[in-house]
N, C-alpha and C. Protein backbone atom coordinates (compact mmCIF):
# COMPACT_ATOMS: atom_id res chain seq x y z
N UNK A 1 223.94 241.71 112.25
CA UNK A 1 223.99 240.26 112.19
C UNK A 1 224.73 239.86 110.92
N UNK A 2 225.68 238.87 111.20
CA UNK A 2 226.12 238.24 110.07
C UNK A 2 225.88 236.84 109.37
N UNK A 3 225.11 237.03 108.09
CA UNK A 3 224.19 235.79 107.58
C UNK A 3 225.70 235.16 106.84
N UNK A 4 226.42 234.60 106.82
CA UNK A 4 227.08 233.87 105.40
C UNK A 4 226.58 232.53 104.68
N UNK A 5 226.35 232.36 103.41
CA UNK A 5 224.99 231.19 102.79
C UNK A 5 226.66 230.32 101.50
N UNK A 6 226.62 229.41 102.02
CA UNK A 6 227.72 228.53 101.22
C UNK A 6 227.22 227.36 100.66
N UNK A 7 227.85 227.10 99.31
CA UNK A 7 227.20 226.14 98.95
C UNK A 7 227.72 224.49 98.60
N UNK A 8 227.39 223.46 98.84
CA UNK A 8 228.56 222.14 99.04
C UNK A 8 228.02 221.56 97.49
N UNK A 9 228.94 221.05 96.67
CA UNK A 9 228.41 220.23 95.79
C UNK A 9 227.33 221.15 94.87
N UNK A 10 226.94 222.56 94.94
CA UNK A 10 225.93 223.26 94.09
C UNK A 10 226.70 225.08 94.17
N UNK A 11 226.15 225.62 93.32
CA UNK A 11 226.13 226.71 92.95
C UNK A 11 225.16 227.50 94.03
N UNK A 12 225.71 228.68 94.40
CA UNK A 12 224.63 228.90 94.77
C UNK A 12 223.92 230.17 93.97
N UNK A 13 222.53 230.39 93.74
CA UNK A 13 222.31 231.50 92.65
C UNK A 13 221.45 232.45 93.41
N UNK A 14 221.08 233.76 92.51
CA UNK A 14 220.98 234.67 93.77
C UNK A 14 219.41 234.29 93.91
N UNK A 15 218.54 233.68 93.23
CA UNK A 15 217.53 233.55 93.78
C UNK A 15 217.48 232.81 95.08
N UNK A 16 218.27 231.31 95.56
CA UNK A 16 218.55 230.73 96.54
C UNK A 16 218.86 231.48 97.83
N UNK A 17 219.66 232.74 97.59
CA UNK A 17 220.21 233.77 98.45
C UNK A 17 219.11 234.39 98.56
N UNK A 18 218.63 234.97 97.95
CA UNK A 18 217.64 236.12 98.04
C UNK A 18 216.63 235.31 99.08
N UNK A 19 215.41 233.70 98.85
CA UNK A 19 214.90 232.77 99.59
C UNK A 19 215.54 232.58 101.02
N UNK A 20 217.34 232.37 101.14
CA UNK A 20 217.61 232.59 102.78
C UNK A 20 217.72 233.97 103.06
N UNK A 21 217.90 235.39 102.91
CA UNK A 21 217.69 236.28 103.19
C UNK A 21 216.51 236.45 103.77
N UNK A 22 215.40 236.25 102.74
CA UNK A 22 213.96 236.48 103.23
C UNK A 22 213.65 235.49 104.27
N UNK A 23 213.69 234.39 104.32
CA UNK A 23 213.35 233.56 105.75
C UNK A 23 214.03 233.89 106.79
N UNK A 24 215.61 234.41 106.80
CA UNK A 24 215.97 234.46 108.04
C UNK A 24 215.71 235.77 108.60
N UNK A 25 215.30 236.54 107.95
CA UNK A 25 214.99 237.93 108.29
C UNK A 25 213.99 238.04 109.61
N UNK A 26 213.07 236.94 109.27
CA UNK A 26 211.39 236.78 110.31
C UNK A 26 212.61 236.01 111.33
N UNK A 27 213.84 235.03 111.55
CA UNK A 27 214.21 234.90 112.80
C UNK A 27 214.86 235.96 113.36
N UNK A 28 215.47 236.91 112.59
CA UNK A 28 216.04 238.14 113.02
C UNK A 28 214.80 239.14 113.51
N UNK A 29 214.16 239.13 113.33
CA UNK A 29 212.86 239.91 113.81
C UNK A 29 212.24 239.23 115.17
N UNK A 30 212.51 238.28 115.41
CA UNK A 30 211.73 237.69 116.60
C UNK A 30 212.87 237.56 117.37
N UNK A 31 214.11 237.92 117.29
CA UNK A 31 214.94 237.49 118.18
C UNK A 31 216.35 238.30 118.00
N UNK A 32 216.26 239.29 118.58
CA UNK A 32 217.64 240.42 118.18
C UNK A 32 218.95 240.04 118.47
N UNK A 33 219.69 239.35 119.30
CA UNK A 33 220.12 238.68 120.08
C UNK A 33 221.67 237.92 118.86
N UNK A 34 221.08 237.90 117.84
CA UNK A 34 222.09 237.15 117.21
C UNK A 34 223.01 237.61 116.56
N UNK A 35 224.20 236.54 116.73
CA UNK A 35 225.49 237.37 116.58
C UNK A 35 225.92 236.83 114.89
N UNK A 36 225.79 235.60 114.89
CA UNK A 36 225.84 235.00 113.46
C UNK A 36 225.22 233.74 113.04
N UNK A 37 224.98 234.25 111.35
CA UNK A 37 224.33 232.64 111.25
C UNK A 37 224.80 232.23 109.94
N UNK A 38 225.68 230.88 110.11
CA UNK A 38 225.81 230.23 108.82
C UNK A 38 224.73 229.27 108.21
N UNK A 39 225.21 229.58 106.81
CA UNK A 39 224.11 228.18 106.40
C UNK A 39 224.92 227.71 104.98
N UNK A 40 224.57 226.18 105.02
CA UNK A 40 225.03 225.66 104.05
C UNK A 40 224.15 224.77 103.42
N UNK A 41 224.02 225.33 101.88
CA UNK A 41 223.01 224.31 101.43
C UNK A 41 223.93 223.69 100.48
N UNK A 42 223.27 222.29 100.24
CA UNK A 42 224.29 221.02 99.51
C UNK A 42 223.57 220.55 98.84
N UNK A 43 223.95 219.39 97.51
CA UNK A 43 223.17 218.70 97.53
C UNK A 43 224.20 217.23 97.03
N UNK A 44 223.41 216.19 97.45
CA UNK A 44 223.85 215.02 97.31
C UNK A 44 223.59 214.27 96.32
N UNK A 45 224.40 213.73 95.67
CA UNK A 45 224.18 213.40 94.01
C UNK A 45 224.53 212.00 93.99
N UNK A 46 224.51 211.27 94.84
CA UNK A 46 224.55 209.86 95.17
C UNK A 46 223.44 208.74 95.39
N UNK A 47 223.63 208.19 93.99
CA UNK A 47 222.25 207.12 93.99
C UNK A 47 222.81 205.99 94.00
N UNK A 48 222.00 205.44 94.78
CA UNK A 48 222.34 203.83 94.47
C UNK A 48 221.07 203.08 94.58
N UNK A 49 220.89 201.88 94.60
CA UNK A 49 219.84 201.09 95.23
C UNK A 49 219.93 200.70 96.68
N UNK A 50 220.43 201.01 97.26
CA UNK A 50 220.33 200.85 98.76
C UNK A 50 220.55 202.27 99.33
N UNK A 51 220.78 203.19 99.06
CA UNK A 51 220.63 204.67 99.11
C UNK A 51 219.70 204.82 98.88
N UNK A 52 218.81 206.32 99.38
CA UNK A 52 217.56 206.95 99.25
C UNK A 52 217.40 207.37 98.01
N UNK A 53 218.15 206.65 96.68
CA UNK A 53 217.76 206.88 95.47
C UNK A 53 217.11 207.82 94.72
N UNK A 54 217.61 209.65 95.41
CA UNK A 54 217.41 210.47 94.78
C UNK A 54 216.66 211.42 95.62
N UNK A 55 215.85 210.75 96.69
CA UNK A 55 215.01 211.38 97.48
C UNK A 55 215.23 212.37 98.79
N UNK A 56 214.99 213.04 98.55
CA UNK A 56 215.23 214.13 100.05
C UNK A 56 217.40 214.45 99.91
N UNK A 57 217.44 214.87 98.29
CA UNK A 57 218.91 214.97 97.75
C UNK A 57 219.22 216.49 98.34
N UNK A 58 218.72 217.24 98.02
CA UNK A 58 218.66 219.26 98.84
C UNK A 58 218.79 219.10 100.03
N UNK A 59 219.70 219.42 100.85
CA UNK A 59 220.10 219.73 102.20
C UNK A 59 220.53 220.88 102.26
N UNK A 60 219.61 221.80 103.78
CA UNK A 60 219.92 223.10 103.97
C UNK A 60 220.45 222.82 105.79
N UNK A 61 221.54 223.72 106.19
CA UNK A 61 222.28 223.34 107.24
C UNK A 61 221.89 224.90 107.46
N UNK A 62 221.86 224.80 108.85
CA UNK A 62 222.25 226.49 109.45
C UNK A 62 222.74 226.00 110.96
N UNK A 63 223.78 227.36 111.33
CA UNK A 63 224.39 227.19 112.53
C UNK A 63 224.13 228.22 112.94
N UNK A 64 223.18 228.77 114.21
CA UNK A 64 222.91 230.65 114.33
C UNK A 64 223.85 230.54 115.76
N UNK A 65 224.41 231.68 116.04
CA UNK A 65 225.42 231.69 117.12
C UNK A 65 224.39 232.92 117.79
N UNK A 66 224.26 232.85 119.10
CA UNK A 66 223.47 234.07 119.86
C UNK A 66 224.77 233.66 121.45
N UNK A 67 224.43 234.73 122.05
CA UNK A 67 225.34 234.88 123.24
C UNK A 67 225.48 233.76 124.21
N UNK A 68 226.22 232.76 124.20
CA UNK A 68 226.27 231.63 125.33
C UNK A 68 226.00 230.28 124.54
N UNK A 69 225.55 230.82 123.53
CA UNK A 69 224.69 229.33 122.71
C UNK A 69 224.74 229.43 121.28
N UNK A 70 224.90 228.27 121.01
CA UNK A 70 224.97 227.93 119.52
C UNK A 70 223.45 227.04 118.88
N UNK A 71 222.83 227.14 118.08
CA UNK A 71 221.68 226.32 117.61
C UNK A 71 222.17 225.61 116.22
N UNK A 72 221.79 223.97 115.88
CA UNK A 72 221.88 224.04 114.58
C UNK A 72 220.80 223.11 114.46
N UNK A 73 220.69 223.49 112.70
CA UNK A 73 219.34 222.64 111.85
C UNK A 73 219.44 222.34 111.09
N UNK A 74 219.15 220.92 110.64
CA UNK A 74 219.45 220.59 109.34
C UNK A 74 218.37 219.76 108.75
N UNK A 75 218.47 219.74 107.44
CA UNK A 75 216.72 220.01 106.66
C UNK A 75 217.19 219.14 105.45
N UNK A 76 216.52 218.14 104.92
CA UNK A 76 216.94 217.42 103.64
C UNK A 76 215.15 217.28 102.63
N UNK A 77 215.38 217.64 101.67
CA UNK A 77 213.93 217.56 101.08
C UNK A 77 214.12 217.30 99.05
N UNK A 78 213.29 217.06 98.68
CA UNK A 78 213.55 216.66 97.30
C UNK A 78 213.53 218.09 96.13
N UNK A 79 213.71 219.61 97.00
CA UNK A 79 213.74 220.84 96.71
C UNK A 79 214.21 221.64 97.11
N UNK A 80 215.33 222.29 96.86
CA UNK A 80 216.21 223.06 97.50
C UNK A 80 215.44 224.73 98.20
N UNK A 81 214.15 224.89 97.82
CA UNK A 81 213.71 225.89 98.15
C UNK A 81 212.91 225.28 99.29
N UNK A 82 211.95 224.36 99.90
CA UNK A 82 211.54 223.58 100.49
C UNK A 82 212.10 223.29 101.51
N UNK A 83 213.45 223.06 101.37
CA UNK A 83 214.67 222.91 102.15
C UNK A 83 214.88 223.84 103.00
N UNK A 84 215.20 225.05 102.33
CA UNK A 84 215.29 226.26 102.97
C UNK A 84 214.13 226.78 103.27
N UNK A 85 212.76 226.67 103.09
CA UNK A 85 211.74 227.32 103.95
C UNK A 85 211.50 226.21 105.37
N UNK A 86 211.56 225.10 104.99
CA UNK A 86 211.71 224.02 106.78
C UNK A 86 213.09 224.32 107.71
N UNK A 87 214.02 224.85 106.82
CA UNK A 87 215.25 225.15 108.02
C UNK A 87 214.84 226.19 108.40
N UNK A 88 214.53 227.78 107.87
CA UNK A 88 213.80 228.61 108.33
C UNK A 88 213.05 228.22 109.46
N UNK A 89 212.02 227.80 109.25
CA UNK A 89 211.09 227.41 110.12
C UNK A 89 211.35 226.67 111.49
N UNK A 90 212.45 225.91 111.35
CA UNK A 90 212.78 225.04 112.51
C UNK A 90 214.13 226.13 113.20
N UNK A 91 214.76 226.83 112.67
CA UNK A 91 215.61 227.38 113.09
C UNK A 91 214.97 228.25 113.67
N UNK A 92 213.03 229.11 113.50
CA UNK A 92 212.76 230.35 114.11
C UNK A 92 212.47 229.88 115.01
N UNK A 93 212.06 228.20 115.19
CA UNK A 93 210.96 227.95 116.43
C UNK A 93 212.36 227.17 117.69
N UNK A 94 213.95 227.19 116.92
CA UNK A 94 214.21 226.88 118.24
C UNK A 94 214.82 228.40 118.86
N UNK A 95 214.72 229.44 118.03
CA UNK A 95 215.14 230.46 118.64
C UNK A 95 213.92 231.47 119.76
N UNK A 96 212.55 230.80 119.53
CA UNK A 96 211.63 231.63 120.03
C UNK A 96 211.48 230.23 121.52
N UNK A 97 212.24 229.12 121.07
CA UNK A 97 212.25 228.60 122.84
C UNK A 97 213.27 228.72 123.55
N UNK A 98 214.37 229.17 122.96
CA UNK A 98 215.74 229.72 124.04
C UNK A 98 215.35 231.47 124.07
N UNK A 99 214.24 231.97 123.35
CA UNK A 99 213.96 233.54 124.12
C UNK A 99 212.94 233.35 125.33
N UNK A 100 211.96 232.21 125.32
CA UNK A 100 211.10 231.92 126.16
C UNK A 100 211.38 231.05 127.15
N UNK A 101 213.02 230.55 127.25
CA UNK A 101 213.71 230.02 128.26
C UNK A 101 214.20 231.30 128.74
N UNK A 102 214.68 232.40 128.38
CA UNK A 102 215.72 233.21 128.73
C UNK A 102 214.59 234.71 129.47
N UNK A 103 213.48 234.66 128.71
CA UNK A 103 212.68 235.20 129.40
C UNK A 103 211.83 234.38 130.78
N UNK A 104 211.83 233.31 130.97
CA UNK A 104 211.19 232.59 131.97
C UNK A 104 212.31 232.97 133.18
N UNK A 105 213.82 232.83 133.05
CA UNK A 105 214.44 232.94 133.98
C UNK A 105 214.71 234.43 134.13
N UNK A 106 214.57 235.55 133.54
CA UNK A 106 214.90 236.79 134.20
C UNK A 106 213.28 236.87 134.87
N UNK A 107 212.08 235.98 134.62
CA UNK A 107 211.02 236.48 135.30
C UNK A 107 211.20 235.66 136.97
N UNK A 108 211.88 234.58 136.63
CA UNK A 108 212.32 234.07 137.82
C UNK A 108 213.28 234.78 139.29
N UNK A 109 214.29 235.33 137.96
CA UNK A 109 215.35 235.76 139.31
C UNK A 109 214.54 237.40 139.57
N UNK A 110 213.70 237.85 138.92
CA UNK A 110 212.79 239.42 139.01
C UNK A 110 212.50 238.74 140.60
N UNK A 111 211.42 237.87 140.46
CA UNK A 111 210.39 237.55 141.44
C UNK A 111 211.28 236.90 142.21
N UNK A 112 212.39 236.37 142.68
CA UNK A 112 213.01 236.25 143.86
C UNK A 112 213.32 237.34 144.24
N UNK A 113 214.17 238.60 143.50
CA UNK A 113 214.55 239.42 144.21
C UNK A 113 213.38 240.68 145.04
N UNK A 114 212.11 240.36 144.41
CA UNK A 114 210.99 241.14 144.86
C UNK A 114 210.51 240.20 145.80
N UNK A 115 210.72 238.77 145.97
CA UNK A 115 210.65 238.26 147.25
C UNK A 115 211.28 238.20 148.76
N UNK A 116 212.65 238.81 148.16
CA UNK A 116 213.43 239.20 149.23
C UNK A 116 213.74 240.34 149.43
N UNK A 117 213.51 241.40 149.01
CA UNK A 117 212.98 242.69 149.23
C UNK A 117 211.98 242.71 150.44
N UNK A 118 210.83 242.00 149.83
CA UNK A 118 209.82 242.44 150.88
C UNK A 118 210.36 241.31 152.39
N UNK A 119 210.96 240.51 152.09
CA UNK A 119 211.10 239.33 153.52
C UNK A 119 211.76 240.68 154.50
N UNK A 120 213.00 241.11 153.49
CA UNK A 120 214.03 242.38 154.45
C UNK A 120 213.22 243.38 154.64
N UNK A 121 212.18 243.83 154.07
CA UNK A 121 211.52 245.38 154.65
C UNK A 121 210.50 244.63 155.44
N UNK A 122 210.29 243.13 156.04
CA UNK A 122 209.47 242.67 156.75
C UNK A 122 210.62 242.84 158.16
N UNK A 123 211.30 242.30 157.95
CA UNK A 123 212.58 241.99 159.34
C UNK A 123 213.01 243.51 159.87
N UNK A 124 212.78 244.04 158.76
CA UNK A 124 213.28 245.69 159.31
C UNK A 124 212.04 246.57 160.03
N UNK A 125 211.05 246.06 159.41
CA UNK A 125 209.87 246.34 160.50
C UNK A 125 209.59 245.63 161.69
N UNK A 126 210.11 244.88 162.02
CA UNK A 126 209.87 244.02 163.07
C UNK A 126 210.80 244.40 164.06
């Protein structure tokens, strides 16, 4: 799998790296399947008074690419580590419902073809 971690407007340092390593590791563990995942954490340094004046400034982006499909998540919080443990988190839980979509339909087309199995070894007995 290929992780690449970029950073917009910030540095990125290796503790930040080391924090997406370790979170994305638990989506790589629940889901083998993936081919790549970018992520980009930013941060926004724009205050104003009619702007969110500082609040929810850390934004963590990820794009995971798996076969047929692309997922993305994006996470804004007033902590760049915070940031990256909710994109984690939202990025594992949409990858464990496109494995539990992808497993629902091979249990689907299983049980048609064991339905028509037995219809034809019914007609062939008859």
């Amino acid at each position: 799998m290929n992780i690449s971690i970029s950073g917009h407007h910030i540095s990125i340092t290796n503790g930040m790296k080391a924090a997406v390593m370790d979170k994305l590791n638990r989506v790589e563990r629940r889901f083998d399947q993936i081919q790549s995942i970018k992520v980009i954490l930013s941060l926004d340094n724009h205050h104003s008074e009619t702007s969110h004046a500082g609040h929810h400034n850390h934004k963590a982006e990820a794009i995971m690419r798996v076969a047929g499909h692309e997922m993305f998540v994006s996470v804004s919080q007033d902590d760049m580590y915070q940031a990256i443990n909710e994109m984690a988190d939202k990025l594992d839980r949409q990858a464990r419902k496109y494995k539990t979509k992808l497993d629902r339909k091979s249990r689907a087309s299983k049980r048609l073809r064991l339905k028509s199995y037995r219809t034809d070894d019914y007609a062939m007995a008859v």
